[in-house]
N, C-alpha and C. Protein backbone atom coordinates (compact mmCIF):
# COMPACT_ATOMS: atom_id res chain seq x y z
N UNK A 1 0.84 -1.19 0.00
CA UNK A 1 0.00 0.00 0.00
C UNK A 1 0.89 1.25 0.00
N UNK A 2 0.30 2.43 -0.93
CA UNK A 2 1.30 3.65 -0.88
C UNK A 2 0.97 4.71 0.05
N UNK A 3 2.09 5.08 0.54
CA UNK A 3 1.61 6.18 1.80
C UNK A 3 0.78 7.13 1.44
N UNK A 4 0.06 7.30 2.42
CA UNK A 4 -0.79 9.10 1.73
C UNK A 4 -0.54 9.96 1.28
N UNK A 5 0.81 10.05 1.90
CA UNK A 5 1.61 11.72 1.16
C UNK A 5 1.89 11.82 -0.51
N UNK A 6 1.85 10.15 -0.81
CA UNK A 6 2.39 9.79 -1.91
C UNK A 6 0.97 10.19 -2.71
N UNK A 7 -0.28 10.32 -2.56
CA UNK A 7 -1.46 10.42 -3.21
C UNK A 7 -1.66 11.82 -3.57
N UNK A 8 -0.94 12.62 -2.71
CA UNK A 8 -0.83 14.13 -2.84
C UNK A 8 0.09 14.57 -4.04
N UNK A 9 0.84 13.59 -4.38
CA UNK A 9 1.99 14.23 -5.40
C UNK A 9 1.70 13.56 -6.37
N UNK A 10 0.78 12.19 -6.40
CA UNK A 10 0.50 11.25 -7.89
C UNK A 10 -0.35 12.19 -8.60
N UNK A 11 -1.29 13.16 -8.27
CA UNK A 11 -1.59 13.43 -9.16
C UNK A 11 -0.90 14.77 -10.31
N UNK A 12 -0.15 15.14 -9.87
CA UNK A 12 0.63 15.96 -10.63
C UNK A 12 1.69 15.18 -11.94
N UNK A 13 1.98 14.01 -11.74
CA UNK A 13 2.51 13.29 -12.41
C UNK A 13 2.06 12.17 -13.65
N UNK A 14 0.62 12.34 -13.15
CA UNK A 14 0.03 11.29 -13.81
C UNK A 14 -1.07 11.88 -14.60
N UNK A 15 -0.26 13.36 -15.02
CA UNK A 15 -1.84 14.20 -15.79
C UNK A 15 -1.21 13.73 -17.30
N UNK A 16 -2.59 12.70 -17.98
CA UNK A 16 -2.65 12.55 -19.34
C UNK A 16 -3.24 13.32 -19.89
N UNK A 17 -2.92 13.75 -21.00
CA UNK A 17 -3.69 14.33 -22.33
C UNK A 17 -4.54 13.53 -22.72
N UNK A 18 -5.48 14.33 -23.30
CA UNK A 18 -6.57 13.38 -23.97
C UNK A 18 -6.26 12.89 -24.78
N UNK A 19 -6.39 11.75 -25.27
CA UNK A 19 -5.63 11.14 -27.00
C UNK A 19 -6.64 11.85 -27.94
N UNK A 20 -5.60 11.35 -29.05
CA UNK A 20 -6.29 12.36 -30.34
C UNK A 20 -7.72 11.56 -30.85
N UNK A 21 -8.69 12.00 -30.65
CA UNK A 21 -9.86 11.74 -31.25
C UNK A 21 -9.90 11.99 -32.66
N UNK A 22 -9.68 12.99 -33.34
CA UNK A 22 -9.96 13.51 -34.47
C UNK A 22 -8.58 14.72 -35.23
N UNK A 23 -8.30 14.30 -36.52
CA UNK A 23 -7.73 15.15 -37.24
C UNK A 23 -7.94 15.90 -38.38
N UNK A 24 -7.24 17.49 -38.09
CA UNK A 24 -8.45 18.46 -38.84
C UNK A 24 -7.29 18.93 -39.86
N UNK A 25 -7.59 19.14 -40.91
CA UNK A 25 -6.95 20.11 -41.84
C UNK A 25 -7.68 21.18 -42.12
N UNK A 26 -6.39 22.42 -42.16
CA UNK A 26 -6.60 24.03 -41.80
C UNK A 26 -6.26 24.35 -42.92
N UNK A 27 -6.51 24.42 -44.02
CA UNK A 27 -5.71 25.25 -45.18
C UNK A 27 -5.75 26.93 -44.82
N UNK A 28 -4.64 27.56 -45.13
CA UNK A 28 -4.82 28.72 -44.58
C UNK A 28 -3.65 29.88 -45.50
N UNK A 29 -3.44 31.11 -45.33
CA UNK A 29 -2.84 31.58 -46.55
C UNK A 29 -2.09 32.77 -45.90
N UNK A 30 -1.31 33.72 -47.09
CA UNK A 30 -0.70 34.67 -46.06
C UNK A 30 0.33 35.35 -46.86
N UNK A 31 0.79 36.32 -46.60
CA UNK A 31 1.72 36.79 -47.21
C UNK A 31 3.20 37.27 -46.40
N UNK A 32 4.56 37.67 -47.74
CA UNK A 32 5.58 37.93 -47.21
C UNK A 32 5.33 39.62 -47.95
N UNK A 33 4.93 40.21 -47.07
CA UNK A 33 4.28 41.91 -47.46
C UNK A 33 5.85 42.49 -47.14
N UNK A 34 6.51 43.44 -48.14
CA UNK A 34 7.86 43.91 -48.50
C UNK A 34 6.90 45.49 -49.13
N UNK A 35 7.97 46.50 -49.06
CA UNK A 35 7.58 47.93 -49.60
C UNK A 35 9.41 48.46 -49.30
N UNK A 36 9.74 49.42 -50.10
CA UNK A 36 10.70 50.50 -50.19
C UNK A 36 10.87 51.25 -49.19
N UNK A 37 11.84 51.55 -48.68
CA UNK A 37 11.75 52.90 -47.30
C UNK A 37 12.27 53.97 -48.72
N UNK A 38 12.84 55.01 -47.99
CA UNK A 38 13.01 56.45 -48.78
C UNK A 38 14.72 56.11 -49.13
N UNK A 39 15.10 55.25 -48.57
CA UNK A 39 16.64 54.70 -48.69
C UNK A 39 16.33 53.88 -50.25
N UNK A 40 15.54 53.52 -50.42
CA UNK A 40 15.24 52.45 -51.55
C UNK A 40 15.37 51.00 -50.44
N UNK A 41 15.37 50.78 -49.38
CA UNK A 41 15.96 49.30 -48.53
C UNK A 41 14.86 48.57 -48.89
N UNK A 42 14.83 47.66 -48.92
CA UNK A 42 13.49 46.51 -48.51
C UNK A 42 13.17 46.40 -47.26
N UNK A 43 11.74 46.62 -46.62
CA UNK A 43 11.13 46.29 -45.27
C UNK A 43 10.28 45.52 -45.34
N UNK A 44 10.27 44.55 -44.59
CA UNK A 44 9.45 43.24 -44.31
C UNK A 44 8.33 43.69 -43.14
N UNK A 45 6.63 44.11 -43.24
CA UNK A 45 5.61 43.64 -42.27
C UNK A 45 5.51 42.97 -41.46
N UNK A 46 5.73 42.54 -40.17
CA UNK A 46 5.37 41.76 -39.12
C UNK A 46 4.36 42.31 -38.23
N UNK A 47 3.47 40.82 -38.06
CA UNK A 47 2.55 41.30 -36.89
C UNK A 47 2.96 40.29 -35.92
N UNK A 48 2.89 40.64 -34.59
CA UNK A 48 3.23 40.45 -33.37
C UNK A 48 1.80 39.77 -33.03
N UNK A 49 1.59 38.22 -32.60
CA UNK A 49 0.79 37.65 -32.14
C UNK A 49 0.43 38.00 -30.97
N UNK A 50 -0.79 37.37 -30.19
CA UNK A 50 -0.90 37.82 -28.44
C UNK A 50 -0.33 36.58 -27.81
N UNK A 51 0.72 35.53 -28.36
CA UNK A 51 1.94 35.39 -27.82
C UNK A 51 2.97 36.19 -27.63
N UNK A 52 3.01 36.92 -28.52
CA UNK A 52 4.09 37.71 -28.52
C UNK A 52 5.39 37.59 -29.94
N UNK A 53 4.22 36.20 -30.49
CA UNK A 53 5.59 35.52 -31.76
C UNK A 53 5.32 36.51 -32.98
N UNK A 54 6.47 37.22 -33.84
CA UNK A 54 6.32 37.68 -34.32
C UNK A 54 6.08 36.47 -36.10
N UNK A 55 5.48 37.51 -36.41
CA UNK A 55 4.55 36.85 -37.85
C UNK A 55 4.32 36.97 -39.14
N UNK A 56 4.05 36.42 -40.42
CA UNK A 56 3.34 37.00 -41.35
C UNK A 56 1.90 37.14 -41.19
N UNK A 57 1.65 38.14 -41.67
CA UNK A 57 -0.57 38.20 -42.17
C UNK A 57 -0.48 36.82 -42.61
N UNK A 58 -1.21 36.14 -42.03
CA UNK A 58 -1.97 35.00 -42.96
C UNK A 58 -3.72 34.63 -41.80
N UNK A 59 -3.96 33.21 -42.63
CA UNK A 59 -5.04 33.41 -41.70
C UNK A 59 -5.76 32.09 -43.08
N UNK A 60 -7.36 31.94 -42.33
CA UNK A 60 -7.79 30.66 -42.97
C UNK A 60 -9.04 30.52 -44.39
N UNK A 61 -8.57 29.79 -45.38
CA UNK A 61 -9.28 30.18 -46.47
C UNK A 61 -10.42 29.70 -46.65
N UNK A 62 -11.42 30.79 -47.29
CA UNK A 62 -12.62 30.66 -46.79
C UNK A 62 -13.62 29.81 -47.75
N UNK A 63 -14.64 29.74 -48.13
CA UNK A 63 -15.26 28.92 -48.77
C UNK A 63 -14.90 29.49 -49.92
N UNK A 64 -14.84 28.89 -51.55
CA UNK A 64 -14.89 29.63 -52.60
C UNK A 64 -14.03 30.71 -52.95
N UNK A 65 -12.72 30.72 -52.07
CA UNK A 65 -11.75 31.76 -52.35
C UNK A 65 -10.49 30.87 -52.66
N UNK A 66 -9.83 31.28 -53.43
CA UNK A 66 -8.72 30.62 -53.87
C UNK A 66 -7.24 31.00 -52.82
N UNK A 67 -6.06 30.93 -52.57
CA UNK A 67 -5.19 30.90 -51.51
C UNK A 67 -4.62 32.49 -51.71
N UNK A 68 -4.44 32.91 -52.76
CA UNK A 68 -3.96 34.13 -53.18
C UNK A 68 -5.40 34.86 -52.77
N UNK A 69 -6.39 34.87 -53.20
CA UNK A 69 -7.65 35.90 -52.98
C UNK A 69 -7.25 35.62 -50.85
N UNK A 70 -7.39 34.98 -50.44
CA UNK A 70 -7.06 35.08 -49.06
C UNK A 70 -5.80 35.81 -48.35
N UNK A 71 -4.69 35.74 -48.82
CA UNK A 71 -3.53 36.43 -48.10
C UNK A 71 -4.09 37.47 -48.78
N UNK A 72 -4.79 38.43 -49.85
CA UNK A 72 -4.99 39.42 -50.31
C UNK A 72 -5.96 40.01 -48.95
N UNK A 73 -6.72 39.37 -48.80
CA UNK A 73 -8.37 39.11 -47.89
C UNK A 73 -7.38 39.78 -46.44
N UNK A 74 -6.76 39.17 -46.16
CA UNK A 74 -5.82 38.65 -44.76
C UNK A 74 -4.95 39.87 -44.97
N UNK A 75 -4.15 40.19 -45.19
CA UNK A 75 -3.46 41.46 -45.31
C UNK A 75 -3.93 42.55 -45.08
N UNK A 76 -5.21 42.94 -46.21
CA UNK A 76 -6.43 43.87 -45.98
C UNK A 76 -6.73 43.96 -44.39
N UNK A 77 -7.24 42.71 -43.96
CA UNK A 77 -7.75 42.68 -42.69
C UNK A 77 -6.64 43.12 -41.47
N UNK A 78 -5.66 42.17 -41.39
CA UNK A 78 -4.78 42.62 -40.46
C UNK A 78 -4.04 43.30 -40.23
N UNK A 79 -3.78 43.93 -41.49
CA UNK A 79 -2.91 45.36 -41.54
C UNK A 79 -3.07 46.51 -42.29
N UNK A 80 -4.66 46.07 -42.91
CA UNK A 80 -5.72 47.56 -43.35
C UNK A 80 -4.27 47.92 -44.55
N UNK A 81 -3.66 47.48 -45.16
CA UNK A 81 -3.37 47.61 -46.55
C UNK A 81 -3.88 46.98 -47.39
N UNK A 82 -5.19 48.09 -48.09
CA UNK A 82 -5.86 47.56 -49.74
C UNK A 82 -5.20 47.36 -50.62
N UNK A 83 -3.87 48.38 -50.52
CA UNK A 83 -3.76 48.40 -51.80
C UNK A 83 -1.95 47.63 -52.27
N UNK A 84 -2.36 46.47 -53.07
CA UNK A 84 -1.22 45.14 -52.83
C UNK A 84 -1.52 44.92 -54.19
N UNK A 85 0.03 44.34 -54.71
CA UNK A 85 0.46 43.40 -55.42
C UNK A 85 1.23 42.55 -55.17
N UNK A 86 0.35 41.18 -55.36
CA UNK A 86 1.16 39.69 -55.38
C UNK A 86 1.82 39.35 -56.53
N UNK A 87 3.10 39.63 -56.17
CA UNK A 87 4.35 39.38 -57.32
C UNK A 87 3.98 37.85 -57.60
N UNK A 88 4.41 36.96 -56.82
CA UNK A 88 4.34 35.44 -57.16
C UNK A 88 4.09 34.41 -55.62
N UNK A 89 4.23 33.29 -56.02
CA UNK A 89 3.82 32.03 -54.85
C UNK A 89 5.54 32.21 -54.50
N UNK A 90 5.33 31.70 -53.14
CA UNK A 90 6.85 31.64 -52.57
C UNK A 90 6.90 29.95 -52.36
N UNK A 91 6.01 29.22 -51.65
CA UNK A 91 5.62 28.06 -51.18
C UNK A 91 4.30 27.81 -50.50
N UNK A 92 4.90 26.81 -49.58
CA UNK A 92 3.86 26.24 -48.96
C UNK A 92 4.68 25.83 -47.18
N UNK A 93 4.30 25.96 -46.28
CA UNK A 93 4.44 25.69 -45.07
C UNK A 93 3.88 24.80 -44.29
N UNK A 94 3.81 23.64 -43.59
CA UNK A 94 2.99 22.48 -42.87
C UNK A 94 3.70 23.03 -41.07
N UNK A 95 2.31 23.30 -40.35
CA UNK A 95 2.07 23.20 -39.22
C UNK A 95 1.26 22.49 -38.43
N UNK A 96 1.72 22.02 -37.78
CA UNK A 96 0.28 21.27 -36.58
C UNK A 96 0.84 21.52 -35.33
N UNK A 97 -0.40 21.27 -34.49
CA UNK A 97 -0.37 21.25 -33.31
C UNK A 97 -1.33 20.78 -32.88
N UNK A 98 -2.03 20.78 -31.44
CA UNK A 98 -3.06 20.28 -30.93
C UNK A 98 -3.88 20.96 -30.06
N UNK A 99 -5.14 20.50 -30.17
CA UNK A 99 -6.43 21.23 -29.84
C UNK A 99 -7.33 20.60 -28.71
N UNK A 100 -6.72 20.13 -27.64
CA UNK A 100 -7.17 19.61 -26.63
C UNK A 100 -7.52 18.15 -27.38
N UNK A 101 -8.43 17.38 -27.54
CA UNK A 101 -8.32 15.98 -28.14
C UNK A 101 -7.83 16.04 -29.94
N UNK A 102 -7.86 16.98 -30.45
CA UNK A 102 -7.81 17.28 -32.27
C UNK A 102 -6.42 17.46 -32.30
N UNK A 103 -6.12 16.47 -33.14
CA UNK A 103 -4.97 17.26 -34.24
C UNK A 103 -5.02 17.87 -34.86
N UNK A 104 -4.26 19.13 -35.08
CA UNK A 104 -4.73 20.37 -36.19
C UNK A 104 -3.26 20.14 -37.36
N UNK A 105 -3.87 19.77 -38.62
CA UNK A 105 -3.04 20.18 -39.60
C UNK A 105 -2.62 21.04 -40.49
N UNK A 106 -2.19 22.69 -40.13
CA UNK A 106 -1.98 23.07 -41.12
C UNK A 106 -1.22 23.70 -42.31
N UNK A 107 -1.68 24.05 -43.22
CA UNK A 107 -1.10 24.05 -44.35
C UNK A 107 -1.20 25.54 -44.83
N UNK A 108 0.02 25.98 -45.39
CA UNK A 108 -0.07 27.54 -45.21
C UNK A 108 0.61 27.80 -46.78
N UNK A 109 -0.38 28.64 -47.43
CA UNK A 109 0.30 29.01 -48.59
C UNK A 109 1.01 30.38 -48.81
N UNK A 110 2.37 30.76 -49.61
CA UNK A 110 3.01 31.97 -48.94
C UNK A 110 3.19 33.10 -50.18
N UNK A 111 2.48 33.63 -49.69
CA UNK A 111 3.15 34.65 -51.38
C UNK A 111 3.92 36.21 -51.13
N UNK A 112 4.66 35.96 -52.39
CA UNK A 112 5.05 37.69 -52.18
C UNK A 112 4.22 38.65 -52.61
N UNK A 113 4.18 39.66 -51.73
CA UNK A 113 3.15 40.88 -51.67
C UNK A 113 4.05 42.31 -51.68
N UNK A 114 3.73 43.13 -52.32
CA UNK A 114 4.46 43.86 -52.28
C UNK A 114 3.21 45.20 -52.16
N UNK A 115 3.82 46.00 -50.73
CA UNK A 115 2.73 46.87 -50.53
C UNK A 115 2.45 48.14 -51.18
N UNK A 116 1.42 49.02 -52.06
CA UNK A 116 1.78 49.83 -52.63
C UNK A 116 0.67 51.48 -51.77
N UNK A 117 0.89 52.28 -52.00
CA UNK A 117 0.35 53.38 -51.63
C UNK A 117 0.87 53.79 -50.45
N UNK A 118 0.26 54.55 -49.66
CA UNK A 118 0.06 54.85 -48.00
C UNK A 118 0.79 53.42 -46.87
N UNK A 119 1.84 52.89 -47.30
CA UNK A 119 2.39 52.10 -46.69
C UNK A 119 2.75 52.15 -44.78
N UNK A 120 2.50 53.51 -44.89
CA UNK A 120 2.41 54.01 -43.72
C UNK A 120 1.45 54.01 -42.64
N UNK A 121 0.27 53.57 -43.51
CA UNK A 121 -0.94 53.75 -42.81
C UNK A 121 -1.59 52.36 -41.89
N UNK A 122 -1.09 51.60 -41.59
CA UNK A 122 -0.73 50.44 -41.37
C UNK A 122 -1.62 50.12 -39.77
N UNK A 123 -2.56 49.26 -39.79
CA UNK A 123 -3.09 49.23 -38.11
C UNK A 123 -3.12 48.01 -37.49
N UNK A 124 -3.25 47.69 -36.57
CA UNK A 124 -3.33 46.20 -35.85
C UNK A 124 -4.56 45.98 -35.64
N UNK A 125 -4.79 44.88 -35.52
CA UNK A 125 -6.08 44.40 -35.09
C UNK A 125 -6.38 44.34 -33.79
N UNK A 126 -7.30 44.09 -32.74
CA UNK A 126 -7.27 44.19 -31.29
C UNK A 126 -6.57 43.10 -30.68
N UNK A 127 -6.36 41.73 -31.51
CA UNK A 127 -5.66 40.51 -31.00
C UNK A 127 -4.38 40.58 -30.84
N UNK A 128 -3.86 41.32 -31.86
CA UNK A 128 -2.61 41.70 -31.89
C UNK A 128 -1.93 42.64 -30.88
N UNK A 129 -0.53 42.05 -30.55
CA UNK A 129 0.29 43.13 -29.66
C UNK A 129 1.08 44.08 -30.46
N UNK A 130 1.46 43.77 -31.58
CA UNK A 130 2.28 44.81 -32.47
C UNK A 130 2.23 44.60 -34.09
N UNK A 131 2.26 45.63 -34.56
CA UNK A 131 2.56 45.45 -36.64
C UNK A 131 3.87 46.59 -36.42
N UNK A 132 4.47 46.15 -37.34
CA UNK A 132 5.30 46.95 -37.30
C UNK A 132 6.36 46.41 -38.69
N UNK A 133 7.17 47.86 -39.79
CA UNK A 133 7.66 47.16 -40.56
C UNK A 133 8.97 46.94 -39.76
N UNK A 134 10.08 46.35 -40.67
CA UNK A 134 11.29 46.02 -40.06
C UNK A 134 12.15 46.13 -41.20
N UNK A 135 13.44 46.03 -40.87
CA UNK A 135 14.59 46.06 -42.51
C UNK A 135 14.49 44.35 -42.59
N UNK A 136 14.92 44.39 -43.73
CA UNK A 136 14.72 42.86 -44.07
C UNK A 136 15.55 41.99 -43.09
N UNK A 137 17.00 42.11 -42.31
CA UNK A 137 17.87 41.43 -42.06
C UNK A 137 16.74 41.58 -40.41
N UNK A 138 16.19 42.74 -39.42
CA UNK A 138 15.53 42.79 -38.82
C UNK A 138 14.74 41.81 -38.45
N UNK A 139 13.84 41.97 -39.85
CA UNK A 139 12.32 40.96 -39.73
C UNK A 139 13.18 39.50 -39.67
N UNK A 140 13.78 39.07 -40.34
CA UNK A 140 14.97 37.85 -40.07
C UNK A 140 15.14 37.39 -39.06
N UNK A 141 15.47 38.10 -37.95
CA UNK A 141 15.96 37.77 -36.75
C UNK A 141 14.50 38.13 -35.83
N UNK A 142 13.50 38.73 -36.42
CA UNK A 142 12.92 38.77 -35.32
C UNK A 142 11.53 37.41 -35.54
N UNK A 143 11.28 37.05 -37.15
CA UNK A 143 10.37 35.70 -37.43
C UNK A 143 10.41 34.95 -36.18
N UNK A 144 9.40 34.30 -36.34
CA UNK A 144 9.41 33.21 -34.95
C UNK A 144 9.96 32.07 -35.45
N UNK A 145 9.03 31.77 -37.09
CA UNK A 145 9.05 30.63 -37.39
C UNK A 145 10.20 30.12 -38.56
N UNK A 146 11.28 28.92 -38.09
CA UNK A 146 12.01 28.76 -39.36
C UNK A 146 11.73 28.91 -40.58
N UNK A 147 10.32 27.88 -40.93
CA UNK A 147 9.96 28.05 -42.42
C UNK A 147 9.59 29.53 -43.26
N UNK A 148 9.15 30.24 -42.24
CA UNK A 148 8.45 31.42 -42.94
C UNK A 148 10.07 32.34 -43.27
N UNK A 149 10.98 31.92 -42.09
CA UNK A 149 12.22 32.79 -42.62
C UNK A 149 13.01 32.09 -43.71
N UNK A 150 12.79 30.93 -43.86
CA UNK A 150 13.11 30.67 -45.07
C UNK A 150 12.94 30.99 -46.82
N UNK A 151 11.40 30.98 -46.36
CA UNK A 151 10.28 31.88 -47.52
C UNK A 151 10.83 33.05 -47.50
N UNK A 152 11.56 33.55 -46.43
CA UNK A 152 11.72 35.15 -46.78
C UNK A 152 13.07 35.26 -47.05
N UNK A 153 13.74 34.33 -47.28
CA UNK A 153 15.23 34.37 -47.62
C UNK A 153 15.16 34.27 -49.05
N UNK A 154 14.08 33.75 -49.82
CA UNK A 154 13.19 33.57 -51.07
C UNK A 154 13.22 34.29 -51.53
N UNK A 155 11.93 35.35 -51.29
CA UNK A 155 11.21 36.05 -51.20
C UNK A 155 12.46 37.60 -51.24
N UNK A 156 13.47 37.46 -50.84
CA UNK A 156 14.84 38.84 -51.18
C UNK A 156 15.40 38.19 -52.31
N UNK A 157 15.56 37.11 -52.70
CA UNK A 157 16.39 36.12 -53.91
C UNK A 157 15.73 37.33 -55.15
N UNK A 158 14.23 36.55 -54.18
CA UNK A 158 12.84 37.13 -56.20
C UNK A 158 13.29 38.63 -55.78
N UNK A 159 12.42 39.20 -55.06
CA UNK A 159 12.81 40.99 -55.31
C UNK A 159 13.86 41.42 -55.95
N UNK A 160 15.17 41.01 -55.28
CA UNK A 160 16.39 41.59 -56.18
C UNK A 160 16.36 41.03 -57.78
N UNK A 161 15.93 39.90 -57.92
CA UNK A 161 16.43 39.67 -59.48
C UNK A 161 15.11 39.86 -59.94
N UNK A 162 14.25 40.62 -59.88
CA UNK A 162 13.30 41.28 -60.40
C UNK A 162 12.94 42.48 -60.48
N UNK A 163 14.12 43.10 -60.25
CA UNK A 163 14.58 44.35 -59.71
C UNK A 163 13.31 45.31 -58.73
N UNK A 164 12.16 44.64 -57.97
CA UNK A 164 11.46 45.27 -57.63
C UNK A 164 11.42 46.25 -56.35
């Protein structure tokens, strides 16, 4: 028989997760949003999650919209810039994680965006802790996520040899 004291500390040790009941796929979309400073430099968009992880706009595609009409959709929304051109596809990104019993799979499509007009005019959403642009080598070090800094190691390849 185990001592009592021992009943006080089993349960801290013996907390299971729920097993996975169900797995979901998220298709979802987003952009690598770039604009000119007055230097001519390239600056990379980040929004600051309410983790705190810094980010691209992206977000989840909706019925009847294609992956590009969404990071267009998603950009608009999260950083109130209408006015965009999507140079080209950069890739594709695979994330999961878990949702109390769900596996979440998703799948993130990445394009280059290049912001045009009032670049300045730029707002966060209420979820958000920060938008903010950055110099390209900046936004680099400040991405959360490997893949997306990879896309954006891309994503300076295309700009320069497209002279944009």
């Amino acid at each position: 028989m185990q001592p009592p004291k021992f009943d006080r500390f089993k349960k801290y040790f013996s907390r299971k997760k729920p097993s996975i009941q169900e797995v979901v796929r998220e298709p979802t979309a987003g952009g690598i949003v770039f604009r000119r400073n007055q230097k001519s430099e390239v600056e990379i968009l980040l929004i600051q999650d309410a983790k705190d992880r810094w980010t691209i706009p992206k977000g989840h595609i909706e019925e009847g919209e294609t992956a590009q009409e969404t990071a267009v959709r998603e950009i608009e929304e999260e950083a109130g810039l209408a006015n965009t051109d999507v140079i080209c596809w950069l890739g594709k990104i695979h994330f999961r994680y878990r949702r109390l019993s769900t596996l979440v799979l998703m799948t993130t499509q990445i394009y280059l965006v290049k912001a045009q007009g009032d670049t300045n005019a730029i707002k966060k959403e209420e979820w958000m802790n920060g938008i903010e642009w950055f110099s390209f080598h900046d936004a680099l070090d400040k991405i959360e996520y490997e893949d997306i800094g990879k896309l954006m190691l891309l994503a300076m390849k295309k700009i320069r040899q497209a002279g944009l």
